[in-house]
Protein backbone atom coordinates (compact mmCIF):
# COMPACT_ATOMS: atom_id res chain seq x y z
CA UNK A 1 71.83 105.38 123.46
CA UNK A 2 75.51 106.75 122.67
CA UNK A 3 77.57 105.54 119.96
CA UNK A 4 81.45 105.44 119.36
CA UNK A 5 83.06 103.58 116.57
CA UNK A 6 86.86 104.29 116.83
CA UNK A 7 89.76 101.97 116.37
CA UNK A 8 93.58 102.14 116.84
CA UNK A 9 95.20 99.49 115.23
CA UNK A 10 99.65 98.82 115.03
CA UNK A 11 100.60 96.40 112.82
CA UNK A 12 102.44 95.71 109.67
CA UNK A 13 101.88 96.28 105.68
CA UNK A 14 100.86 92.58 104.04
CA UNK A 15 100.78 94.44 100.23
CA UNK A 16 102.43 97.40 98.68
CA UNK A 17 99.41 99.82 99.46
CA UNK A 18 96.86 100.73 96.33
CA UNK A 19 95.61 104.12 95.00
CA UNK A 20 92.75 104.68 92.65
CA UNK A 21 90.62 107.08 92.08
CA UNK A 22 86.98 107.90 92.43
CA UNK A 23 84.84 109.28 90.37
CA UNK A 24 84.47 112.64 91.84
CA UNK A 25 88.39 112.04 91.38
CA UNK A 26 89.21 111.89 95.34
CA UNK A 27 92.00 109.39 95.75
CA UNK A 28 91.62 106.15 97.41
CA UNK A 29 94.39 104.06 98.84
CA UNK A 30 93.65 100.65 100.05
CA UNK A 31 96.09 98.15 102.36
CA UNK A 32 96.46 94.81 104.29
CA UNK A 33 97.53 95.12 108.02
CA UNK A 34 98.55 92.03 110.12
CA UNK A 35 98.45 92.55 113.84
CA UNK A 36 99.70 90.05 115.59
CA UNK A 37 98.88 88.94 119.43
CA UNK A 38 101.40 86.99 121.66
CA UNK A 39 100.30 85.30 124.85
CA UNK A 40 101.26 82.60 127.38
CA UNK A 41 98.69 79.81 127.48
CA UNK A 42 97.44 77.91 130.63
CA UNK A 43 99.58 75.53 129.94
CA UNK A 44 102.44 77.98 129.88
CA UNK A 45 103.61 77.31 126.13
CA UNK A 46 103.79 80.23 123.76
CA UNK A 47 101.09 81.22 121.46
CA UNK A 48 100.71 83.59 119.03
CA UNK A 49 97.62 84.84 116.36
CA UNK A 50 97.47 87.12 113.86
CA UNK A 51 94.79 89.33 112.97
CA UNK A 52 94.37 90.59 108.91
CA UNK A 53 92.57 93.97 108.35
CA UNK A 54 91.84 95.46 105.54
CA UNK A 55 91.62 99.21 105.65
CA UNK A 56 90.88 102.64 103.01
CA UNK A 57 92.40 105.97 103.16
CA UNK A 58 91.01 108.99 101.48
CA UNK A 59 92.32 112.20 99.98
CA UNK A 60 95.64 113.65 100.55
CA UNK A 61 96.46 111.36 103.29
CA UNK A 62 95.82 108.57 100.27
CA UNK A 63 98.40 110.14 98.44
CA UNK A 64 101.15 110.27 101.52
CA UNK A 65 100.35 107.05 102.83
CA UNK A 66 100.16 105.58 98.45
CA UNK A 67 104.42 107.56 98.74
CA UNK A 68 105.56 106.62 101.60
CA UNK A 69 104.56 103.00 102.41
CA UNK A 70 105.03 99.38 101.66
CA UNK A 71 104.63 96.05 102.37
CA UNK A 72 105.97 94.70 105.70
CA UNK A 73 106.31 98.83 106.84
CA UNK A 74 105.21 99.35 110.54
CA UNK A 75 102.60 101.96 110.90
CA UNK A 76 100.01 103.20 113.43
CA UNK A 77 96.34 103.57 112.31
CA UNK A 78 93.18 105.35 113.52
CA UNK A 79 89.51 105.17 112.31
CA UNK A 80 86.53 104.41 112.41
CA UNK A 81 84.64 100.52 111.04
CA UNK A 82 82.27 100.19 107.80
CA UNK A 83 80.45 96.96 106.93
CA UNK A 84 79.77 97.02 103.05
CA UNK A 85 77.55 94.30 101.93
CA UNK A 86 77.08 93.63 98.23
CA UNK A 87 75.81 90.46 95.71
CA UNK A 88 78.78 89.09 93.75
CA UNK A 89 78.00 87.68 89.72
CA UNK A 90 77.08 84.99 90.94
CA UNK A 91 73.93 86.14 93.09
CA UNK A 92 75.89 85.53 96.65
CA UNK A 93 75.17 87.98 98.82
CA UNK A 94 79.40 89.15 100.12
CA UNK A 95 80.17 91.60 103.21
CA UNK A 96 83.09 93.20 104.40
CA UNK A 97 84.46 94.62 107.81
CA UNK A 98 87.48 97.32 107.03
CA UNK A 99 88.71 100.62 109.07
CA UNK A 100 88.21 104.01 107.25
CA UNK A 101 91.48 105.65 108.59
CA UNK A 102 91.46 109.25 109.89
CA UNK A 103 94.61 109.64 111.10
CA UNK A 104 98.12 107.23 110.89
CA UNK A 105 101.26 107.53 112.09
CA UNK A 106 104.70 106.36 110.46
CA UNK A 107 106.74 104.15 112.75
CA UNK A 108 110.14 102.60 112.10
CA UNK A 109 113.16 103.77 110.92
CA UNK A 110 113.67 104.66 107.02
CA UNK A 111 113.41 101.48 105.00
CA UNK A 112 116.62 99.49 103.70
CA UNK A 113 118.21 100.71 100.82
CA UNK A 114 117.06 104.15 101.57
CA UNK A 115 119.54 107.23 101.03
CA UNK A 116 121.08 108.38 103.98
CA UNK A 117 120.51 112.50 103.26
CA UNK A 118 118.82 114.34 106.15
CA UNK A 119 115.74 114.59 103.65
CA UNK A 120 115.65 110.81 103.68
CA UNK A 121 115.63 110.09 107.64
CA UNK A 122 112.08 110.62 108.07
CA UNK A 123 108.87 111.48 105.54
CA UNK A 124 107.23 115.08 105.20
CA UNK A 125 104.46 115.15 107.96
CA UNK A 126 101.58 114.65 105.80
CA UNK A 127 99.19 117.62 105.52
CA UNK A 128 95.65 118.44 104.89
CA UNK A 129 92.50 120.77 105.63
CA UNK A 130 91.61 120.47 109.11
CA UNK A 131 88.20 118.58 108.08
CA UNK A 132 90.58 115.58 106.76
CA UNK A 133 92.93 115.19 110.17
CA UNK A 134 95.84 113.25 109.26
CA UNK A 135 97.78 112.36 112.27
CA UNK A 136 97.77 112.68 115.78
CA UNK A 137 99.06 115.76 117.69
CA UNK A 138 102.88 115.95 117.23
CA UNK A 139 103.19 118.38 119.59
CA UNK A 140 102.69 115.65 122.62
CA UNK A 141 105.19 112.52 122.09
CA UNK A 142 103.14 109.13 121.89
CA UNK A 143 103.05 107.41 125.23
CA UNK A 144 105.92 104.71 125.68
CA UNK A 145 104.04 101.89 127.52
CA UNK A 146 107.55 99.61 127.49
CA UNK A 147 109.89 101.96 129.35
CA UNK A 148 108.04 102.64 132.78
CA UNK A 149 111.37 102.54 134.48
CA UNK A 150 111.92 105.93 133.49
CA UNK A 151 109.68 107.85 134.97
CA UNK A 152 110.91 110.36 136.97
CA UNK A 153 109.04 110.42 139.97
């Protein structure tokens, strides 16, 4: 039987992201993202959920993503799942779900209270050996699902 485990996730920051280190001194940056979902309900009212992931980043994207972002910052992620499962002090046995990102993309404008230099409008593209992608090809632009209208045919 095949496998795939691959997940694309937009949402927001909920924490100023974390680095550490690891022992074999590879960086480690670890975040909160809220996704939220807005639908109309049979009843035709309004409803909204939010979904909280945690997810890790490793190596030089660590470091970028560690620079460059903060809580309540849009930003596109891609990866891949990883249950951990562990006993806490007390003897309980603890599990987590979280995405290992592979690749993310910055979305958004510069934050407030940013300077206004051409160096300011928009991050370095992160960069990094081809075995640890980053983000997704920037030589196609990223699909714009809202603006169908425009299509020129």
């Amino acid at each position: 039987m095949a496998n795939y485990n691959k997940v694309i996730l937009v949402g927001n920051l909920t924490r100023d992201p974390q680095m550490s280190m690891l022992p074999s001194q590879t960086p480690v940056t670890e975040f909160g993202l809220a996704i939220n979902r807005q639908w109309k309900g049979k009843d035709g009212e309004q409803r909204e959920e939010t979904c909280f992931v945690d997810c890790q980043c490793y190596g030089r994207q660590a470091e970028v993503f560690n620079q460059y972002m903060s809580k309540g910052r849009p930003i596109l992620v891609e990866g891949r799942l990883r249950f951990s499962s562990w006993e806490d002090k007390t003897g309980q046995k603890r599990s987590k779900l979280r995405v290992v990102v592979e690749r993310f993309q910055f979305l958004g404008g510069r934050p407030a209270g940013a300077e206004a230099g051409p160096e300011a409008a928009q991050p370095p593209a992160p960069t990094a050996p081809p075995s640890e992608p980053i983000g997704p090809d920037e030589s196609a632009p990223p699909p714009d699902e809202g603006n169908r209208d425009n299509i020129p045919f």
